[in-house]
PDB file of N, CA and C in Angstrom:
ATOM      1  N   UNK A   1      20.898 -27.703  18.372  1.00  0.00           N
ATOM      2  CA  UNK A   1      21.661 -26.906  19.302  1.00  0.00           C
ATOM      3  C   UNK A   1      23.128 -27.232  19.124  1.00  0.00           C
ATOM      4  N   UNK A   2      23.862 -26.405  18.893  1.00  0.00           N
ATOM      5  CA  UNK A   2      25.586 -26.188  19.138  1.00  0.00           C
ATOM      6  C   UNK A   2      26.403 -26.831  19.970  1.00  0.00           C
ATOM      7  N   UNK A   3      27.764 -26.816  19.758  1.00  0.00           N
ATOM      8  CA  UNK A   3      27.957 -27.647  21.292  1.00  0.00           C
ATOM      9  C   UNK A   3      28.375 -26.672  22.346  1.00  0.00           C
ATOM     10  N   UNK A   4      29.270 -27.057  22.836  1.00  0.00           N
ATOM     11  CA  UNK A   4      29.719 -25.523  23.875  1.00  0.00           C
ATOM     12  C   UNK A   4      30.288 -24.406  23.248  1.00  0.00           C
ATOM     13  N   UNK A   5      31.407 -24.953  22.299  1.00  0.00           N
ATOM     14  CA  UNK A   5      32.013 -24.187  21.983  1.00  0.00           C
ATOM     15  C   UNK A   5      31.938 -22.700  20.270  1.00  0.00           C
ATOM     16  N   UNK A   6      30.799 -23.683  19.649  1.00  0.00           N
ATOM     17  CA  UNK A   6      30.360 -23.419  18.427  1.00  0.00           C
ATOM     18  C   UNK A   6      28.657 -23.013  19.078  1.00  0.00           C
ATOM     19  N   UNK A   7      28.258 -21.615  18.968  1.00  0.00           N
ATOM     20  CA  UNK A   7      26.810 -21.184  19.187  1.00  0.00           C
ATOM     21  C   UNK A   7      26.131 -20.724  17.782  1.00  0.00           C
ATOM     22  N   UNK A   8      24.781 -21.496  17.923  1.00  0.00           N
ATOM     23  CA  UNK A   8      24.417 -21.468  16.429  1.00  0.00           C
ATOM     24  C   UNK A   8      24.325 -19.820  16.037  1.00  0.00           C
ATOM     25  N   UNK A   9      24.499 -19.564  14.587  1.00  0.00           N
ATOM     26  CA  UNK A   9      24.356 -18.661  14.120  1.00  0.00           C
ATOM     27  C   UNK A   9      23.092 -17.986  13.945  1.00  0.00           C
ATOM     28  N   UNK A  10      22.070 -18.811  13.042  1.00  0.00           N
ATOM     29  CA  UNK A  10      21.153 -18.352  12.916  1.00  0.00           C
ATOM     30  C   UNK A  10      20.003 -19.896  13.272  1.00  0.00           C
ATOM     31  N   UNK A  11      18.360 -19.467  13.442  1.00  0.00           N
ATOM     32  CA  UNK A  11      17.928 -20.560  14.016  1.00  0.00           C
ATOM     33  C   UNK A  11      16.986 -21.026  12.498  1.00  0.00           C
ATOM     34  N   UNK A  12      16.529 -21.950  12.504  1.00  0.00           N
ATOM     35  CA  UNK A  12      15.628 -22.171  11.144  1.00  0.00           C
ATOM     36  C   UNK A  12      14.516 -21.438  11.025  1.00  0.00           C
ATOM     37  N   UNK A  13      13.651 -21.186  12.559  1.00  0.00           N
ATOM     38  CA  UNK A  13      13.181 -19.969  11.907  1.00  0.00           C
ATOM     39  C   UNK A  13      13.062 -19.039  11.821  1.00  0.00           C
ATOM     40  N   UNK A  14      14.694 -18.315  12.141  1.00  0.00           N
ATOM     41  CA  UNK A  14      14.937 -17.033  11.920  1.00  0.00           C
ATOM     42  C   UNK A  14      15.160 -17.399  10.134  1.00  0.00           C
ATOM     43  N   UNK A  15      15.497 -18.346   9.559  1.00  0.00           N
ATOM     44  CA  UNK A  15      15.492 -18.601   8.068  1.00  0.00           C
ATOM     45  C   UNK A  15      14.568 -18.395   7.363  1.00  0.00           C
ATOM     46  N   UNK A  16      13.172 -19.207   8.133  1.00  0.00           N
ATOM     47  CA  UNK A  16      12.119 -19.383   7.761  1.00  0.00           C
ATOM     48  C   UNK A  16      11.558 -17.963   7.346  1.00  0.00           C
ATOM     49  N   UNK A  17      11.863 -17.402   8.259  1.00  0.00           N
ATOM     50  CA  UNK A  17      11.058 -15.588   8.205  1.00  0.00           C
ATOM     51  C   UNK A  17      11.806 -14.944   7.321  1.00  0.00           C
ATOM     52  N   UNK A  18      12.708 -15.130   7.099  1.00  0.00           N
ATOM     53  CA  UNK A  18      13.805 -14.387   6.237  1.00  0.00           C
ATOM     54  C   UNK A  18      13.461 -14.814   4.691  1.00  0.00           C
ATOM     55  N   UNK A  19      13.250 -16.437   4.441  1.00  0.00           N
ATOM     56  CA  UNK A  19      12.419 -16.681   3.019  1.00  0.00           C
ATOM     57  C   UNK A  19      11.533 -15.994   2.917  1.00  0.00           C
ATOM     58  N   UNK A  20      10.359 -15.928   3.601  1.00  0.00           N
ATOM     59  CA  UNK A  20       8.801 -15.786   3.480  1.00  0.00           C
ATOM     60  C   UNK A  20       8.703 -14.277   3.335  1.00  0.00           C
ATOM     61  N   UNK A  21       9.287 -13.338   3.920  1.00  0.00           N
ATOM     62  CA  UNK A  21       9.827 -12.096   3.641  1.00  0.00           C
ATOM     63  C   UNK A  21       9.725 -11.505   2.434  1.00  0.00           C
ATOM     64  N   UNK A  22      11.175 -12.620   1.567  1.00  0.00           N
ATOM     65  CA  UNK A  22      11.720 -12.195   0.569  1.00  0.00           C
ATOM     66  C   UNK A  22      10.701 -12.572  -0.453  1.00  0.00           C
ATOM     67  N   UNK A  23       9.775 -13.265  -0.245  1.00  0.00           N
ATOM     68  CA  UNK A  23       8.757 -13.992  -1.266  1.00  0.00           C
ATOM     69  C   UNK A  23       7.259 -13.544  -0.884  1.00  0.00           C
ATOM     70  N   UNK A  24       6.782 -12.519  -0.219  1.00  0.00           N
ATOM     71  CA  UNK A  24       5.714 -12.515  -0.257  1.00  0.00           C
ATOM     72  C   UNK A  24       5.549 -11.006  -0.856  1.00  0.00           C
ATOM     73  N   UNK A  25       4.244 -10.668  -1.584  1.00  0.00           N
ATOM     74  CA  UNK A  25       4.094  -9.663  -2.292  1.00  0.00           C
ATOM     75  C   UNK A  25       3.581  -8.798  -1.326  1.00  0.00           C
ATOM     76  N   UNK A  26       4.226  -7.321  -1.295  1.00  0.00           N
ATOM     77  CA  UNK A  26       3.651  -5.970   0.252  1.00  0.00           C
ATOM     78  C   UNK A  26       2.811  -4.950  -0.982  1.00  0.00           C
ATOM     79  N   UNK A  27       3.081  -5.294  -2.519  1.00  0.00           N
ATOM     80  CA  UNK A  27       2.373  -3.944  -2.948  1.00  0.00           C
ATOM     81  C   UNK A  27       3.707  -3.127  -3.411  1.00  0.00           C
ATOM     82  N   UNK A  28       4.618  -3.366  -3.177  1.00  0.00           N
ATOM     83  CA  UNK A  28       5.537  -2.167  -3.820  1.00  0.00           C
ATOM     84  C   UNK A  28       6.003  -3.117  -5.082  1.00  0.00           C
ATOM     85  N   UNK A  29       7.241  -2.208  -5.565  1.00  0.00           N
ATOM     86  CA  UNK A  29       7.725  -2.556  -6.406  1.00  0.00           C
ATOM     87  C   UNK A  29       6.697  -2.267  -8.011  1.00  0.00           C
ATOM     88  N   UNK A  30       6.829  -2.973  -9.096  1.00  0.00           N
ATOM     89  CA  UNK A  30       6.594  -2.585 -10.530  1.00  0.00           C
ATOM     90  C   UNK A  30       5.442  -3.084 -10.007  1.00  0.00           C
ATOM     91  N   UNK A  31       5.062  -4.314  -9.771  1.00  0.00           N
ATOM     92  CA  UNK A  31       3.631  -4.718  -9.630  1.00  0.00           C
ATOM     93  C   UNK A  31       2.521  -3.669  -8.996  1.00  0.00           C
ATOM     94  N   UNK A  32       2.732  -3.297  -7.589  1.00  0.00           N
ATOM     95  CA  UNK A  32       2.568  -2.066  -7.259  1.00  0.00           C
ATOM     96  C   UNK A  32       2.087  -1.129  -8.089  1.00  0.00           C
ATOM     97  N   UNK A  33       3.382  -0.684  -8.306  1.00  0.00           N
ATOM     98  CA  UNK A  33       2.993   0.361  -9.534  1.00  0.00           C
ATOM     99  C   UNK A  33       1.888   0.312 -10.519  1.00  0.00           C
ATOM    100  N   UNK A  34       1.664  -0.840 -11.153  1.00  0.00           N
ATOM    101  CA  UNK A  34       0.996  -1.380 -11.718  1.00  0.00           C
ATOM    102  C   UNK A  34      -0.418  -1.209 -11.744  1.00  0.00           C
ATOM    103  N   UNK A  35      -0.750  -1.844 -10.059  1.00  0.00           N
ATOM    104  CA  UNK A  35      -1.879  -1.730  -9.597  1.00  0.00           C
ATOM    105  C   UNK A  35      -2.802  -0.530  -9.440  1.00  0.00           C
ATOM    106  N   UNK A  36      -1.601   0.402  -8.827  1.00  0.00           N
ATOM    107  CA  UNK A  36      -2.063   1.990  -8.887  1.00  0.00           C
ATOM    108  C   UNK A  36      -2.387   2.331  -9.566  1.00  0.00           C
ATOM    109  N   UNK A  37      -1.585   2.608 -10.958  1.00  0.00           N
ATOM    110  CA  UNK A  37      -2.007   3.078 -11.977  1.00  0.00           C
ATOM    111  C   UNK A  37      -3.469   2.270 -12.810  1.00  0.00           C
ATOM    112  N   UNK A  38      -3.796   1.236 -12.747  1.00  0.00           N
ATOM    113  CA  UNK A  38      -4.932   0.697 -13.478  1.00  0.00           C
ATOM    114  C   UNK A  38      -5.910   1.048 -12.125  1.00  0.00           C
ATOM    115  N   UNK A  39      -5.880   1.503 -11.439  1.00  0.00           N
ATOM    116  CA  UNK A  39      -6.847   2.266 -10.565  1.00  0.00           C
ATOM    117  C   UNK A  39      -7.812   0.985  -9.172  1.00  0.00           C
ATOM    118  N   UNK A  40      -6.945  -0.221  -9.154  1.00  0.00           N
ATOM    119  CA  UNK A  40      -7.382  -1.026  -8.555  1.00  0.00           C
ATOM    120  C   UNK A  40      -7.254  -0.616  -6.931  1.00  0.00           C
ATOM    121  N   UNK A  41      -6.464   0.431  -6.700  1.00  0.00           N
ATOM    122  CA  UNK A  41      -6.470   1.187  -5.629  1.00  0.00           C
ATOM    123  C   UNK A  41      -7.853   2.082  -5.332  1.00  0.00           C
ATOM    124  N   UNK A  42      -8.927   1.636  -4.750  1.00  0.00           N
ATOM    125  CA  UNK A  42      -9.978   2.319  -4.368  1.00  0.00           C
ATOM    126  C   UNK A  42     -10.401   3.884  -3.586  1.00  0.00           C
ATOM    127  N   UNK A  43      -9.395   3.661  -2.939  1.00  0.00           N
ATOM    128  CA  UNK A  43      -9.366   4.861  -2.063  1.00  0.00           C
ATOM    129  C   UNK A  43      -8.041   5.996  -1.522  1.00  0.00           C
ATOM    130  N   UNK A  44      -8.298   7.194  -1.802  1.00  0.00           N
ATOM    131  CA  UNK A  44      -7.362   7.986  -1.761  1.00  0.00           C
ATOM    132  C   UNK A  44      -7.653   8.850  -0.895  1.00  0.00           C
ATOM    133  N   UNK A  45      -6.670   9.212   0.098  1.00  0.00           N
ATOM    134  CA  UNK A  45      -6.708   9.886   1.295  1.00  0.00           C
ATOM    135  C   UNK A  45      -6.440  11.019   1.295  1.00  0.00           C
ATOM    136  N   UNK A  46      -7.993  12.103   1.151  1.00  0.00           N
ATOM    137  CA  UNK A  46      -7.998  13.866   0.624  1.00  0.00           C
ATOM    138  C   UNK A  46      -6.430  14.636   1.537  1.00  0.00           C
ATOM    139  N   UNK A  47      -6.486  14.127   2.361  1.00  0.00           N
ATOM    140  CA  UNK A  47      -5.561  14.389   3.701  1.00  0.00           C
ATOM    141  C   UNK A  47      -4.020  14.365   2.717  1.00  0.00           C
ATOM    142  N   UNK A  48      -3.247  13.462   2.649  1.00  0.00           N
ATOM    143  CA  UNK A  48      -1.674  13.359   2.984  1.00  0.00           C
ATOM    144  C   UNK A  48      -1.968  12.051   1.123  1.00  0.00           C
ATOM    145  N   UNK A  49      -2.896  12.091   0.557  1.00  0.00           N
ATOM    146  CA  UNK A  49      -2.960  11.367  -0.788  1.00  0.00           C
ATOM    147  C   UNK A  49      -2.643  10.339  -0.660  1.00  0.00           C
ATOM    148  N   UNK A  50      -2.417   9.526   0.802  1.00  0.00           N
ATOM    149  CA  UNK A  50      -2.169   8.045   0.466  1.00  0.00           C
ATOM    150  C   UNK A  50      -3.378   7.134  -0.202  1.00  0.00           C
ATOM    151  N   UNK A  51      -2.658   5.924  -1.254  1.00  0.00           N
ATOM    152  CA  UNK A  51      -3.428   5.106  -1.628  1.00  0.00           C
ATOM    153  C   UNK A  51      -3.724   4.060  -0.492  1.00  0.00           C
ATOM    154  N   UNK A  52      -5.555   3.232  -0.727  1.00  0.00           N
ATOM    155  CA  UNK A  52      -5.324   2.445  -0.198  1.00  0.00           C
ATOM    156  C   UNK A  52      -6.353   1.493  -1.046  1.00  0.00           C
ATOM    157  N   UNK A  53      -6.553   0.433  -0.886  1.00  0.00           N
ATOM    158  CA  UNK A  53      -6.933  -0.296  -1.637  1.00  0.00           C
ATOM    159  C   UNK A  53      -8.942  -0.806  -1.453  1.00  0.00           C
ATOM    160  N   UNK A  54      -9.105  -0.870   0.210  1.00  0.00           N
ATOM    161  CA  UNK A  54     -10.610  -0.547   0.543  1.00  0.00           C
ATOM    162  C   UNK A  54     -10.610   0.419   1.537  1.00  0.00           C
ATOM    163  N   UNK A  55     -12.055   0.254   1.584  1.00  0.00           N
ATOM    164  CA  UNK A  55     -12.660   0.825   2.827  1.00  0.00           C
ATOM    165  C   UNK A  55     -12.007   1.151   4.079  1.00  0.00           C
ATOM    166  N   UNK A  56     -11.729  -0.561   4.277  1.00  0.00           N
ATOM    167  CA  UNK A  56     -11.372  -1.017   6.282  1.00  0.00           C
ATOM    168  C   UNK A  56     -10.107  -0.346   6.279  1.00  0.00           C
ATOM    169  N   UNK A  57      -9.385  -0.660   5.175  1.00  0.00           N
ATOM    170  CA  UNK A  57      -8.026   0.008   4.680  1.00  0.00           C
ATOM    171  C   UNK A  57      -7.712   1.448   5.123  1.00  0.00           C
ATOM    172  N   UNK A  58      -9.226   1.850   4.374  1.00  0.00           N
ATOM    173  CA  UNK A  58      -8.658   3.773   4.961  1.00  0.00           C
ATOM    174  C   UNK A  58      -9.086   3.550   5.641  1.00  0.00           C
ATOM    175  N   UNK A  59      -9.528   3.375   6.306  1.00  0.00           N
ATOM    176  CA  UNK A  59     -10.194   3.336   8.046  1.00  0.00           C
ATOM    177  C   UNK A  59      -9.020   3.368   9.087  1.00  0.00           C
ATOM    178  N   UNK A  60      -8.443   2.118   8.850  1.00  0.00           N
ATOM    179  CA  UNK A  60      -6.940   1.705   9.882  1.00  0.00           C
ATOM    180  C   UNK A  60      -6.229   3.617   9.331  1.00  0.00           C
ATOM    181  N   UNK A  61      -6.233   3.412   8.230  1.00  0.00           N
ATOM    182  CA  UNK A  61      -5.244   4.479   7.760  1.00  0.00           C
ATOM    183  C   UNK A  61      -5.505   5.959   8.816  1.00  0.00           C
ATOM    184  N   UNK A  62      -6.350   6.306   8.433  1.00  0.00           N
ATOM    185  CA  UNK A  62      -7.400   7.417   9.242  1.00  0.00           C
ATOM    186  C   UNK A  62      -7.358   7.352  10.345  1.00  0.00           C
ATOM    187  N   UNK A  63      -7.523   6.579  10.867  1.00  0.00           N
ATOM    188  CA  UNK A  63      -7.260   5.973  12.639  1.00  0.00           C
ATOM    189  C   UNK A  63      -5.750   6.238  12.745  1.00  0.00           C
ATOM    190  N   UNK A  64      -5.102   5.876  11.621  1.00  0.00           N
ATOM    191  CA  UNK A  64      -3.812   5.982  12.443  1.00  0.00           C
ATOM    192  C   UNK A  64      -3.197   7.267  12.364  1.00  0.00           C
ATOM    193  N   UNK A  65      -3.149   8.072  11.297  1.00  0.00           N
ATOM    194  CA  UNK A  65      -2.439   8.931  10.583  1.00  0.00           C
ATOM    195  C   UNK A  65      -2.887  10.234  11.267  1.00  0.00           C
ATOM    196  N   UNK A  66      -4.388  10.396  10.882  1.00  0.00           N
ATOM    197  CA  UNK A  66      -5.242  11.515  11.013  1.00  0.00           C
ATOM    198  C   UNK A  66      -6.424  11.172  12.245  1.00  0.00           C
ATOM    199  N   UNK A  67      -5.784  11.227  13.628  1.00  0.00           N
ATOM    200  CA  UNK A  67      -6.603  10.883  14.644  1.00  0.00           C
ATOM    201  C   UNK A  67      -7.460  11.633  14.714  1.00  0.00           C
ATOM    202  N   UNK A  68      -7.443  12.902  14.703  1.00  0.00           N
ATOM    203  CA  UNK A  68      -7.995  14.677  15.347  1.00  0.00           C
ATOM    204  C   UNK A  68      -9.394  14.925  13.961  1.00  0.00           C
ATOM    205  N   UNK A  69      -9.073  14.072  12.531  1.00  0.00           N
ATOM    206  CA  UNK A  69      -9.972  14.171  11.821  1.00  0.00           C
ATOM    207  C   UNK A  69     -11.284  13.517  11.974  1.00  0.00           C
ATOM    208  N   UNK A  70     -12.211  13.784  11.486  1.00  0.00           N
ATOM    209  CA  UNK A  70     -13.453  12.688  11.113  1.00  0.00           C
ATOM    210  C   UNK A  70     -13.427  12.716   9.431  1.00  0.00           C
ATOM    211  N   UNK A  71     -13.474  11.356   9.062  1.00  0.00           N
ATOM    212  CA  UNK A  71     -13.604  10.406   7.839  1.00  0.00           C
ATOM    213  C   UNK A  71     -14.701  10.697   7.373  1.00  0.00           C
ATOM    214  N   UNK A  72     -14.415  11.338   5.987  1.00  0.00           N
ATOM    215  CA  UNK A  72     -15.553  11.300   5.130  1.00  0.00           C
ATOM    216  C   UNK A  72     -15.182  10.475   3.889  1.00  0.00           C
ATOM    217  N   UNK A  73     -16.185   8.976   4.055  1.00  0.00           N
ATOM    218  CA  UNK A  73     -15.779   8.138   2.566  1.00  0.00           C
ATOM    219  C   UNK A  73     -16.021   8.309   1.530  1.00  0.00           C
ATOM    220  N   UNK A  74     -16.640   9.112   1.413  1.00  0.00           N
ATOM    221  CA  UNK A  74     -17.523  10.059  -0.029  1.00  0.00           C
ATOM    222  C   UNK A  74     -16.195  10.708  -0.679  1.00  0.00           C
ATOM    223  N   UNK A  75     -15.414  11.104  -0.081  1.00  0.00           N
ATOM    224  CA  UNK A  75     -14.521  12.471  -0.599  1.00  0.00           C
ATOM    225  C   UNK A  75     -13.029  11.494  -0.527  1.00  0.00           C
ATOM    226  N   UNK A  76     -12.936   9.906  -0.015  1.00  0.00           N
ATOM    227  CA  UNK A  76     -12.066   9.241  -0.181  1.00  0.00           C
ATOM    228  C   UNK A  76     -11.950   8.198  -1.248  1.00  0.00           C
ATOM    229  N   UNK A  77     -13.408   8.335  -2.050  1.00  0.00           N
ATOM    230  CA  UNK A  77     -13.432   7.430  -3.149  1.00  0.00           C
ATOM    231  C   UNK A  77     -12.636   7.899  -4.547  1.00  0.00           C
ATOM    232  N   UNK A  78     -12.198   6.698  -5.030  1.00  0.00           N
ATOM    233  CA  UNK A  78     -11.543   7.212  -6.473  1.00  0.00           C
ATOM    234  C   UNK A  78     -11.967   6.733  -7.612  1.00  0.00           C
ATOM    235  N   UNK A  79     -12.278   7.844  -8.899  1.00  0.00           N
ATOM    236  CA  UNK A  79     -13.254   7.587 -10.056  1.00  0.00           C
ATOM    237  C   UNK A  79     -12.145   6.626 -10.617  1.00  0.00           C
ATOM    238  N   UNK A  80     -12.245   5.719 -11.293  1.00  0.00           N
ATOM    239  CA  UNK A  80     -11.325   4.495 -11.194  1.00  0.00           C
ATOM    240  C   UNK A  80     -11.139   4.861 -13.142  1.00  0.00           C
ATOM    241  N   UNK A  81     -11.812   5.436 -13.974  1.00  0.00           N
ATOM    242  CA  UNK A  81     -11.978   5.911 -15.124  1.00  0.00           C
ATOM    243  C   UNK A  81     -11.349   7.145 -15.700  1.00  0.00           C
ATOM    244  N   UNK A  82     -11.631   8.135 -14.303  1.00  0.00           N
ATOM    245  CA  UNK A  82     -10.729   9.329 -14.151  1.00  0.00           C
ATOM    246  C   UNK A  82      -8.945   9.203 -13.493  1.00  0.00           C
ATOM    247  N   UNK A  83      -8.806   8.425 -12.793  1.00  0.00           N
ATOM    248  CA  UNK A  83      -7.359   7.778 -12.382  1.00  0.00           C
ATOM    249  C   UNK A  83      -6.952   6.951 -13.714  1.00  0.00           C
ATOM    250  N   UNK A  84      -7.807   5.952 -14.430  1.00  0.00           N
ATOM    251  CA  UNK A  84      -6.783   5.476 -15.542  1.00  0.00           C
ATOM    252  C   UNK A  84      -6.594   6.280 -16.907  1.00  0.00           C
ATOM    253  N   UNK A  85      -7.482   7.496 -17.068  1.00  0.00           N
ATOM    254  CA  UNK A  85      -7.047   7.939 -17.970  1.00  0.00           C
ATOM    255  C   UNK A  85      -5.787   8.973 -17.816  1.00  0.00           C
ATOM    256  N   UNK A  86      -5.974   9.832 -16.547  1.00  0.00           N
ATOM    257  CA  UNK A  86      -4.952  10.573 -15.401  1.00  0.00           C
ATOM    258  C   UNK A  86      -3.395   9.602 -16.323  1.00  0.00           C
ATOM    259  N   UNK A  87      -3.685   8.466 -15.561  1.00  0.00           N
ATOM    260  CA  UNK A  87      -2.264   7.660 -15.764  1.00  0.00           C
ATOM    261  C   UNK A  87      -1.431   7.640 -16.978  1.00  0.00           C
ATOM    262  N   UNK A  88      -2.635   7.203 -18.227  1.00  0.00           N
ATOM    263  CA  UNK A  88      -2.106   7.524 -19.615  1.00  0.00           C
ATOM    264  C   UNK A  88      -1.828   8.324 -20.502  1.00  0.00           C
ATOM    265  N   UNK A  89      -2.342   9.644 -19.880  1.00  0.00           N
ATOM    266  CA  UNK A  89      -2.043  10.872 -20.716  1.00  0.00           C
ATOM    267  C   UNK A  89      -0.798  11.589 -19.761  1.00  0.00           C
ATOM    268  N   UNK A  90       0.782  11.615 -20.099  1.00  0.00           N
ATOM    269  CA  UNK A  90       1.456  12.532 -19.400  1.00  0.00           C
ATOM    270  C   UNK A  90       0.991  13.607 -19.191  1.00  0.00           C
ATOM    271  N   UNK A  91       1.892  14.358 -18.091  1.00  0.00           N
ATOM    272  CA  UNK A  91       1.928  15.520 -17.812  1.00  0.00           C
ATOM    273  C   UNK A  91       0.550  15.770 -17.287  1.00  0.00           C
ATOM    274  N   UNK A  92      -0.879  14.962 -16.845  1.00  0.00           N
ATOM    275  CA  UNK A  92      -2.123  15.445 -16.594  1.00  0.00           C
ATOM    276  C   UNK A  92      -2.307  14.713 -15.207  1.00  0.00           C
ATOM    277  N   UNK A  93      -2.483  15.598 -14.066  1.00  0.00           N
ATOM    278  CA  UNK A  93      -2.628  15.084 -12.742  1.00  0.00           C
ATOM    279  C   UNK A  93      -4.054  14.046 -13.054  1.00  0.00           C
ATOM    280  N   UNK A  94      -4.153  13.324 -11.656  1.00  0.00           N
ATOM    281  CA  UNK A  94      -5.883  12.913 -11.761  1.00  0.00           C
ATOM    282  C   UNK A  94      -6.774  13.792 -11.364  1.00  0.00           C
ATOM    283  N   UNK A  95      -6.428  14.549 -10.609  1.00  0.00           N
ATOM    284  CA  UNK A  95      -7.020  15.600 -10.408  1.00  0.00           C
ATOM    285  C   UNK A  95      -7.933  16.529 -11.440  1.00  0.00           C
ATOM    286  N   UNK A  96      -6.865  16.732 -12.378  1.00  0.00           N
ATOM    287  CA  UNK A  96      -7.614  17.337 -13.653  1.00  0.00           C
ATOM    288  C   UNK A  96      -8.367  16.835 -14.854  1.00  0.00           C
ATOM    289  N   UNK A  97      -8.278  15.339 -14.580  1.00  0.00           N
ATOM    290  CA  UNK A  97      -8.960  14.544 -15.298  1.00  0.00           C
ATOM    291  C   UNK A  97     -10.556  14.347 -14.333  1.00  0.00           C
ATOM    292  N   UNK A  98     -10.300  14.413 -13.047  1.00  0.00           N
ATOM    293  CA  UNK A  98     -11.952  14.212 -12.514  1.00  0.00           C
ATOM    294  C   UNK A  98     -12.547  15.367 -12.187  1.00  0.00           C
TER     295      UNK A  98
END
């Protein structure tokens, strides 16, 4: 703590959160990218095309996004064969690969 006249700036663990932040992996970035494209992303949302990675995943997603819908996991699965070839051939959606 400061004295009277000097009030601390920041606290350690407002620091603390501010490292752990900058160092923990959310999925974006090249890695990200990465992931998507080699098709380790499981599930794709027929709705608004978000990726997600499982099940519980689209579930929260679905719950949150698309309240008014009912979830069909059949039609949220992704051919993981048809997405990596999608990826490597330009110009070809996945779509037209599955």
């Amino acid at each position: 703590m400061g004295g009277k006249a000097k009030p601390t700036k920041h606290t350690s663990k407002e620091i603390a959160k501010k490292v752990f932040e900058a160092n923990v992996n959310r999925g974006g970035g090249a890695s990200g990218i990465a992931a998507r494209k080699d098709g380790k992303c499981g599930f794709k949302c027929y709705i608004c095309l978000g990726v997600q990675p499982s099940e519980k995943s689209m579930q929260i997603h679905f719950d949150a996004k698309h309240p008014k819908e009912t979830m069909d996991i059949e039609k949220c699965k992704i051919d993981a064969e048809a997405w990596a070839s999608a990826a490597e051939s330009p110009g070809t959606s996945w779509k037209e690969a599955a």
